[in-house]
PDB file of N, CA and C in Angstrom:
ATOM      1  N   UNK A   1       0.822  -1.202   0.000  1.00  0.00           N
ATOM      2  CA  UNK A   1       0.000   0.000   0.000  1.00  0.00           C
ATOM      3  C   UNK A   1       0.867   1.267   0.000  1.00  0.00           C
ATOM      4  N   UNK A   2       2.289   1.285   0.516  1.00  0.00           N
ATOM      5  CA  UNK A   2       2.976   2.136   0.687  1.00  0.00           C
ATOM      6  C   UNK A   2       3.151   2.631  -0.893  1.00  0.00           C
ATOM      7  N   UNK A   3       3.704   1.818  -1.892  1.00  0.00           N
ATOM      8  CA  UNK A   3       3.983   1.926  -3.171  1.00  0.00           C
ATOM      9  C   UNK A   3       3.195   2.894  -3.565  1.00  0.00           C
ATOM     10  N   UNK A   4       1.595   2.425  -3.750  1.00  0.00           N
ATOM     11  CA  UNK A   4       0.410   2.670  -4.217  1.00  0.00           C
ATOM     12  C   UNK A   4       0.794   3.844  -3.479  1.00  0.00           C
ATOM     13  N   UNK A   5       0.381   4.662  -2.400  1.00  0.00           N
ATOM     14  CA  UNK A   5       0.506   5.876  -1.894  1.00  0.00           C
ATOM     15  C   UNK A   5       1.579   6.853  -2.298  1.00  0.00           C
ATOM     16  N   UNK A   6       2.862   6.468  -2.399  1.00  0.00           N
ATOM     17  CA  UNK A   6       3.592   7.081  -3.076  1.00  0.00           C
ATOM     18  C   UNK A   6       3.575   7.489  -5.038  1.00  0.00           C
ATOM     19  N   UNK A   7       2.780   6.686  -5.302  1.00  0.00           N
ATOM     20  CA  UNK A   7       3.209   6.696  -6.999  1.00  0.00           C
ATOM     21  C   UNK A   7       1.708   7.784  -7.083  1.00  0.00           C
ATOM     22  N   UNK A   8       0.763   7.588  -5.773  1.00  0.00           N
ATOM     23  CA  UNK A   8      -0.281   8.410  -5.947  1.00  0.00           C
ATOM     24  C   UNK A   8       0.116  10.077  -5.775  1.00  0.00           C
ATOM     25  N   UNK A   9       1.386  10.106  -5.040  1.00  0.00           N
ATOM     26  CA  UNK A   9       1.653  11.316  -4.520  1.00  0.00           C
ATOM     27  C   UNK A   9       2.629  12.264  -5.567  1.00  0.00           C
ATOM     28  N   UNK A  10       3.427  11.259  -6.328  1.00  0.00           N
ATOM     29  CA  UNK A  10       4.274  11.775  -7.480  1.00  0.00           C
ATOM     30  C   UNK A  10       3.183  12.361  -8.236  1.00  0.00           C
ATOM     31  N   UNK A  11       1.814  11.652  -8.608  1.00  0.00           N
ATOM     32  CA  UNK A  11       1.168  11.863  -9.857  1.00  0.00           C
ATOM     33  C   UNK A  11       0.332  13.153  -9.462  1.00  0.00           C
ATOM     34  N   UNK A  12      -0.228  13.255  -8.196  1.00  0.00           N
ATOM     35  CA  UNK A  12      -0.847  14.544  -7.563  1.00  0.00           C
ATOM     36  C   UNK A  12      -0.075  15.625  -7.887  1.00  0.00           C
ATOM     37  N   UNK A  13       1.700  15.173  -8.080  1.00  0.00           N
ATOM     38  CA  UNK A  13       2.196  16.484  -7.423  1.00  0.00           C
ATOM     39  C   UNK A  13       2.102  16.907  -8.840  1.00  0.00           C
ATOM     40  N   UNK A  14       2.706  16.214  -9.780  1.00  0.00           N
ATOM     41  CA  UNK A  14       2.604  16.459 -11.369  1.00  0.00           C
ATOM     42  C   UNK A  14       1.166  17.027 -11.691  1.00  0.00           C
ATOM     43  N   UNK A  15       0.370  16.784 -11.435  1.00  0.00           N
ATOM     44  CA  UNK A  15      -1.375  17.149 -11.625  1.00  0.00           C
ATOM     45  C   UNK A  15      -1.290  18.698 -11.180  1.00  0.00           C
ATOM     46  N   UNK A  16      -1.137  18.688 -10.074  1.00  0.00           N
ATOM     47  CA  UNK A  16      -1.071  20.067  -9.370  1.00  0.00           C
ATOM     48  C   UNK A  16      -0.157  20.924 -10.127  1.00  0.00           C
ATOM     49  N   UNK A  17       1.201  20.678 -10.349  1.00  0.00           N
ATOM     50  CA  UNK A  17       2.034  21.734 -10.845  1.00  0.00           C
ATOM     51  C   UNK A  17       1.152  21.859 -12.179  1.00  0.00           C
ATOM     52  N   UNK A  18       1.059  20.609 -13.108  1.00  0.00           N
ATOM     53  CA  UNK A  18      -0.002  21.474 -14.166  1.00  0.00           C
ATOM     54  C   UNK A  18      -0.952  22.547 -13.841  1.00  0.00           C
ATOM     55  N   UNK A  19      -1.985  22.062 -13.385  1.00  0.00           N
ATOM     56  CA  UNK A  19      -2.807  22.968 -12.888  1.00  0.00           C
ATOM     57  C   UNK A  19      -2.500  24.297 -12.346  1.00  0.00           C
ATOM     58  N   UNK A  20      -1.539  24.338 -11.568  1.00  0.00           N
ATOM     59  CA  UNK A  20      -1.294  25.924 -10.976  1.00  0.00           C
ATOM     60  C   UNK A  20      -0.349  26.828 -12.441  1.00  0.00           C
ATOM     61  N   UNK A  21       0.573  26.423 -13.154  1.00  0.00           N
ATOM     62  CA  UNK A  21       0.679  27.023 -14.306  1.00  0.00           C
ATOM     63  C   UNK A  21      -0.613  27.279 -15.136  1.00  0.00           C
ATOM     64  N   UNK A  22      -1.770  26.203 -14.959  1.00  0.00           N
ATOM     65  CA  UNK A  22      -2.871  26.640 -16.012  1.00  0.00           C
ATOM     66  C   UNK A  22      -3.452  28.184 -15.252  1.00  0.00           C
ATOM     67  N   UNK A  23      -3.388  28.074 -14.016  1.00  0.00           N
ATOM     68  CA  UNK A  23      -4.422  29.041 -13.211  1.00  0.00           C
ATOM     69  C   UNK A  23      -3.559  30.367 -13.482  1.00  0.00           C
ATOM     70  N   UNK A  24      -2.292  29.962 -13.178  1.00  0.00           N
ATOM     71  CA  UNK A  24      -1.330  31.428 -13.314  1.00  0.00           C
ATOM     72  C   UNK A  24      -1.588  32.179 -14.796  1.00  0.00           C
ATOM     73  N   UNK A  25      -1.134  31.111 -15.763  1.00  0.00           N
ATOM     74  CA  UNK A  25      -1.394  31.548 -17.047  1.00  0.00           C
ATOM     75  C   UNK A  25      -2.363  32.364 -17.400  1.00  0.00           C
ATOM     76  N   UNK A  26      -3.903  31.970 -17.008  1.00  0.00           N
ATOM     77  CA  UNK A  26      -5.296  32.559 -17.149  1.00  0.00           C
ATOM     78  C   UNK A  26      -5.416  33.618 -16.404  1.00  0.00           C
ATOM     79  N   UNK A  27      -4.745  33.466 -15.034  1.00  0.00           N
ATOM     80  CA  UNK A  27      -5.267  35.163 -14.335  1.00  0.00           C
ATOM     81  C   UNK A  27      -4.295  36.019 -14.881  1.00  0.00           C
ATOM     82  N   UNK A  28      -3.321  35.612 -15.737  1.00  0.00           N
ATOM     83  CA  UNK A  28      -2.125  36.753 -16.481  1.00  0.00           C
ATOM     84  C   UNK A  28      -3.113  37.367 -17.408  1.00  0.00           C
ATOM     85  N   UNK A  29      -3.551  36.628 -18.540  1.00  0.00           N
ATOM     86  CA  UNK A  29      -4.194  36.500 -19.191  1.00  0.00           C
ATOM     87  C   UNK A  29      -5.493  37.264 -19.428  1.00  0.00           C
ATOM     88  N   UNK A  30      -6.151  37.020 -18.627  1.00  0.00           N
ATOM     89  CA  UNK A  30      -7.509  37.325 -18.048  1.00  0.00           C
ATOM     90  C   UNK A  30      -7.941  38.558 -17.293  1.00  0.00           C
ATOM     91  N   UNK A  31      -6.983  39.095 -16.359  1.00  0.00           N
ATOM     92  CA  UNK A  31      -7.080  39.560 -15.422  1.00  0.00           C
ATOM     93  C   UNK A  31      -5.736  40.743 -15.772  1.00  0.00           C
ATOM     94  N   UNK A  32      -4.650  40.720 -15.801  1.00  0.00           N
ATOM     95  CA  UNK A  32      -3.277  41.771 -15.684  1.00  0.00           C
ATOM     96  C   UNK A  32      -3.039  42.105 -17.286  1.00  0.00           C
ATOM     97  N   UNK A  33      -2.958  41.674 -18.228  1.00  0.00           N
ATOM     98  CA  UNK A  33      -2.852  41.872 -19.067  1.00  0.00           C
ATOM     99  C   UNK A  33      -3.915  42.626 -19.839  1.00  0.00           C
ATOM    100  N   UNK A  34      -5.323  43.027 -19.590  1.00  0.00           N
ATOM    101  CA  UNK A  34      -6.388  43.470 -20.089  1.00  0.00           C
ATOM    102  C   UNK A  34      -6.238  45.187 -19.176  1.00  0.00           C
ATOM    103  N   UNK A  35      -5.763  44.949 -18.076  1.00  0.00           N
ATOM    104  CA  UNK A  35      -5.516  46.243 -16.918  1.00  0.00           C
ATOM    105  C   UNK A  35      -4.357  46.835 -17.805  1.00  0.00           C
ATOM    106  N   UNK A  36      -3.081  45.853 -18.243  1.00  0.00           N
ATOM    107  CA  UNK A  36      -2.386  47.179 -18.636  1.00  0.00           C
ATOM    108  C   UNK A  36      -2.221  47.969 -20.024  1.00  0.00           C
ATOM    109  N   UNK A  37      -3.054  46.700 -20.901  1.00  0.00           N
ATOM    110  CA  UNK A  37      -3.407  47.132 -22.151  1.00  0.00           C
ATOM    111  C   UNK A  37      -3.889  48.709 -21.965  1.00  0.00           C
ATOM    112  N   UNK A  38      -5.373  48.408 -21.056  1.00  0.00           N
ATOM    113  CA  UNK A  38      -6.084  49.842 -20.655  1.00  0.00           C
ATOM    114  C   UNK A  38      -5.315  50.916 -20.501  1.00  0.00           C
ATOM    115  N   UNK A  39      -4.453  50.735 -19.554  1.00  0.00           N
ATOM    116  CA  UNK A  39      -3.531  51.868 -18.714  1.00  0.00           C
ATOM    117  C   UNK A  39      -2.811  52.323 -19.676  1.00  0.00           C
ATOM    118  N   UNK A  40      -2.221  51.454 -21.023  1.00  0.00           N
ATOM    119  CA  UNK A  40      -1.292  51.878 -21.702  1.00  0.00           C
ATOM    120  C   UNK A  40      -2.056  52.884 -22.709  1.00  0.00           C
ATOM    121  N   UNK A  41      -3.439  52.381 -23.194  1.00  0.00           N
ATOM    122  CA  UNK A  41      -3.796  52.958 -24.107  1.00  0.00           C
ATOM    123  C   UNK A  41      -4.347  54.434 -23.795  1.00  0.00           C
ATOM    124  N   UNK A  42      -4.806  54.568 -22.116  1.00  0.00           N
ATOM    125  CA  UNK A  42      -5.050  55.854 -21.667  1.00  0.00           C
ATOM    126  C   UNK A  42      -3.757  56.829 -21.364  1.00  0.00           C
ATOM    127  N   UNK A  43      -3.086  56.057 -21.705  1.00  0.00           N
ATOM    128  CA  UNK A  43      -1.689  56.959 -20.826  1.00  0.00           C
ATOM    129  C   UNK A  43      -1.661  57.200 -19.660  1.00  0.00           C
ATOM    130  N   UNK A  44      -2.133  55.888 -18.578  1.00  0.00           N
ATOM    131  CA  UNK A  44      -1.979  56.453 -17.296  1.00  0.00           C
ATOM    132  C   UNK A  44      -0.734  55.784 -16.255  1.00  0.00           C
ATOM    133  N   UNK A  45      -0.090  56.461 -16.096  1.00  0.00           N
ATOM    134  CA  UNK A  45       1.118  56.440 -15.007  1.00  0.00           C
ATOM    135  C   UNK A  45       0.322  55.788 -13.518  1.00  0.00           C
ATOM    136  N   UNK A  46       0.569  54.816 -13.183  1.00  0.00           N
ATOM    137  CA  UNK A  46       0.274  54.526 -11.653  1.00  0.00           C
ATOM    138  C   UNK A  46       1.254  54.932 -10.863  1.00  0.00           C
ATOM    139  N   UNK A  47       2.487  54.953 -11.140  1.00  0.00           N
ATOM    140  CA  UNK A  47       3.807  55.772 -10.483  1.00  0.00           C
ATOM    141  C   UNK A  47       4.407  56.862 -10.857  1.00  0.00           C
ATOM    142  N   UNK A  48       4.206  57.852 -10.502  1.00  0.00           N
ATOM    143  CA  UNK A  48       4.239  59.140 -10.468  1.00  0.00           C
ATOM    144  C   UNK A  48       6.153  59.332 -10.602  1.00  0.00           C
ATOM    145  N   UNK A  49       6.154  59.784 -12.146  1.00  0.00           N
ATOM    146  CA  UNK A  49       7.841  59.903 -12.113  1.00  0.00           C
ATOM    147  C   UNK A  49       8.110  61.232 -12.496  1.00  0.00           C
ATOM    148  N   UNK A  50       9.112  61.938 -11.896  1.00  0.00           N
ATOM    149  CA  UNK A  50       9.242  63.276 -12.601  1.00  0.00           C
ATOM    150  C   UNK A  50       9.812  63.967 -13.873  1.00  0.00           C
ATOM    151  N   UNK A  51       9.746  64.641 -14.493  1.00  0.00           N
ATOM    152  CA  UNK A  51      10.206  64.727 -15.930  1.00  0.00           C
ATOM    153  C   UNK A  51      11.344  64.540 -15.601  1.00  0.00           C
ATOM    154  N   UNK A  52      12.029  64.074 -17.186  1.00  0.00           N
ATOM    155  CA  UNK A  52      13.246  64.418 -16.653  1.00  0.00           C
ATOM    156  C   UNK A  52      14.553  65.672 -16.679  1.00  0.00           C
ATOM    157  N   UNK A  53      15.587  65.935 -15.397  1.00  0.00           N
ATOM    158  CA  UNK A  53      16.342  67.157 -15.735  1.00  0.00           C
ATOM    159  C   UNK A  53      17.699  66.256 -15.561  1.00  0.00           C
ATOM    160  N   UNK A  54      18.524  66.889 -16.281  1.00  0.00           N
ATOM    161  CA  UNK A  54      19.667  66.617 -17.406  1.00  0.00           C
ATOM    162  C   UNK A  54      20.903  67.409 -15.631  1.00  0.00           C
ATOM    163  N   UNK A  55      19.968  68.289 -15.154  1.00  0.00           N
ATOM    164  CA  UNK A  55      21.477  68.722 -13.865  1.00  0.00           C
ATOM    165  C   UNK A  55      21.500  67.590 -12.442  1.00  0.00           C
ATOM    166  N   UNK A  56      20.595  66.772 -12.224  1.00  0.00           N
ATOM    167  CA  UNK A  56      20.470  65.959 -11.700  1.00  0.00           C
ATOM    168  C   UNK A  56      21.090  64.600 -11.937  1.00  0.00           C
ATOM    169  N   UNK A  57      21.652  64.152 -11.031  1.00  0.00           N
ATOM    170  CA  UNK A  57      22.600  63.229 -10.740  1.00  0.00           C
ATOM    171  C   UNK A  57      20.801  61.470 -10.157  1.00  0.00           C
ATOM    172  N   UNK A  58      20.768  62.037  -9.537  1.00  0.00           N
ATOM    173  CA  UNK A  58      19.899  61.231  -8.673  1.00  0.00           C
ATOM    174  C   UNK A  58      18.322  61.839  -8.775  1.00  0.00           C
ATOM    175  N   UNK A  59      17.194  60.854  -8.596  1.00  0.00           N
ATOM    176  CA  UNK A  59      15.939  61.285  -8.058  1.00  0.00           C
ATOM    177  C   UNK A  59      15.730  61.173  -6.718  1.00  0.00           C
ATOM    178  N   UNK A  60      16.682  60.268  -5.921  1.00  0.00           N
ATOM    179  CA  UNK A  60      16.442  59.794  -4.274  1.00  0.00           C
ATOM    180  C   UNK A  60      16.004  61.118  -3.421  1.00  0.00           C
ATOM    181  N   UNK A  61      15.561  60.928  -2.501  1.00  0.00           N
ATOM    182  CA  UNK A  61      15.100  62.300  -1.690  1.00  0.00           C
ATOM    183  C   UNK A  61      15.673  61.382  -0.382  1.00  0.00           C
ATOM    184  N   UNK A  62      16.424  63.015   0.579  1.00  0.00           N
ATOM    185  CA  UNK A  62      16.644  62.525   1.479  1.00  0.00           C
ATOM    186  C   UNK A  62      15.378  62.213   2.821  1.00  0.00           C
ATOM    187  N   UNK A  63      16.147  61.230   3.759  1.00  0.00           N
ATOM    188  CA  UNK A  63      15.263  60.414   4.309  1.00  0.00           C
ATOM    189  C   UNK A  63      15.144  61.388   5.612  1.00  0.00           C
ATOM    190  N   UNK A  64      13.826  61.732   6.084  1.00  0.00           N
ATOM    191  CA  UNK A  64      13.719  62.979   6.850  1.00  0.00           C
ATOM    192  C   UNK A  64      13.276  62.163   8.203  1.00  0.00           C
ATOM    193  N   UNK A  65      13.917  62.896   9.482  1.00  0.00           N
ATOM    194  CA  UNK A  65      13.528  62.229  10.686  1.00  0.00           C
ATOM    195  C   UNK A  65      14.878  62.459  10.953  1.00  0.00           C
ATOM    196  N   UNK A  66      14.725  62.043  12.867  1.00  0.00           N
ATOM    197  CA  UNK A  66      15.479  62.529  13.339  1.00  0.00           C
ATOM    198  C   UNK A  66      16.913  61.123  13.326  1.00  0.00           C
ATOM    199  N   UNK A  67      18.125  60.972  14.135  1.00  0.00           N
ATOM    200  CA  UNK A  67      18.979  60.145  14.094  1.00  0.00           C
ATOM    201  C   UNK A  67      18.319  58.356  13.948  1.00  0.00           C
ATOM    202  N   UNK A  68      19.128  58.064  13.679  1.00  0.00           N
ATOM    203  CA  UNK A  68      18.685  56.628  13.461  1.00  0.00           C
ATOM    204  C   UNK A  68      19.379  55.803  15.212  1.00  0.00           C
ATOM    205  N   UNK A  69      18.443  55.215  15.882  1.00  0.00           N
ATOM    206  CA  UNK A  69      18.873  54.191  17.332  1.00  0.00           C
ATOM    207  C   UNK A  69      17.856  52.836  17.023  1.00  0.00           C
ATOM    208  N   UNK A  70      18.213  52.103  17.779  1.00  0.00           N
ATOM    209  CA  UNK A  70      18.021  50.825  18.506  1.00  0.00           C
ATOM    210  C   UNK A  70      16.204  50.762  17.865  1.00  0.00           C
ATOM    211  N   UNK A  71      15.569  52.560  18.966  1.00  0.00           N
ATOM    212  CA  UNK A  71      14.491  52.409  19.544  1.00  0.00           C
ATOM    213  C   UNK A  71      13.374  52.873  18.037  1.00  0.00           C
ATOM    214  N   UNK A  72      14.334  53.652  17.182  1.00  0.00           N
ATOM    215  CA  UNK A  72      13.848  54.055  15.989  1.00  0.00           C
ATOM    216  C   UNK A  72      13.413  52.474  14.670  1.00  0.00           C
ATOM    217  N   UNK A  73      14.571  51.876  14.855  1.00  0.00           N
ATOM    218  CA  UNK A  73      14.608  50.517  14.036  1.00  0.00           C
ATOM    219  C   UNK A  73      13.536  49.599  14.439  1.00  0.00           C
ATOM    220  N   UNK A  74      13.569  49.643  15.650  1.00  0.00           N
ATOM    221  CA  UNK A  74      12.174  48.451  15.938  1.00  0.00           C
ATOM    222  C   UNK A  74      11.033  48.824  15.960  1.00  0.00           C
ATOM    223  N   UNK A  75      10.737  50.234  15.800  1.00  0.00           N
ATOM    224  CA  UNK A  75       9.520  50.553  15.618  1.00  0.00           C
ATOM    225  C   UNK A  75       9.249  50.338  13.747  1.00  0.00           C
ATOM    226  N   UNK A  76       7.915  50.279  13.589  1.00  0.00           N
ATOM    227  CA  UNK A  76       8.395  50.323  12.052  1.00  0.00           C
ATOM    228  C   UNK A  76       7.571  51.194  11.625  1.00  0.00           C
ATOM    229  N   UNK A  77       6.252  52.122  12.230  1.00  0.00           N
ATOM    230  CA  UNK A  77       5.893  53.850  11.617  1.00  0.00           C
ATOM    231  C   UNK A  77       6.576  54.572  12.245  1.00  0.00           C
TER     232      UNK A  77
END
C-alpha cells in the first residue's frame, strides 16, 4: 500500500504543478494583461515619475527624521 501511496503522490504532485501554471497563465491573461493594455492605451502612469532634468545626478530624496537608534529601528511607523 505504501507503493500505491507514493506513486499516488508523485502523480498529484505532477497534476497540481499542471494545474497551478494553467491558473497562473489565465489570471495573467484574463485579469493583468487586459488592466495594462487599458492603462497603456489611456496613458496612465500609476507611479508618479518626474520629468526628466539633465542637472540631476539622482531622483532619491533625502530620508527625513530625526537620528537613526536601537528604539527608531524596531519601531516600524
Amino acid at each position: 500500500m505504501k507503493g500505491i501511496w507514493r506513486a499516488w503522490k508523485r502523480l498529484a504532485h505532477k497534476l497540481i504543478s499542471a494545474q497551478n501554471w494553467l491558473l497562473m497563465a489565465l489570471v495573467y491573461w484574463l485579469a493583468v494583461l487586459p488592466v495594462a493594455l487599458g492603462l497603456k492605451l489611456i496613458r496612465h502612469r500609476l507611479i508618479h515619475t518626474p520629468q526628466p532634468d539633465p542637472d540631476l545626478d539622482s531622483y532619491w530624496e533625502p530620508v527625513k527624521g530625526g537620528p537613526m537608534d536601537m528604539a527608531r529601528a524596531q519601531r516600524m511607523f
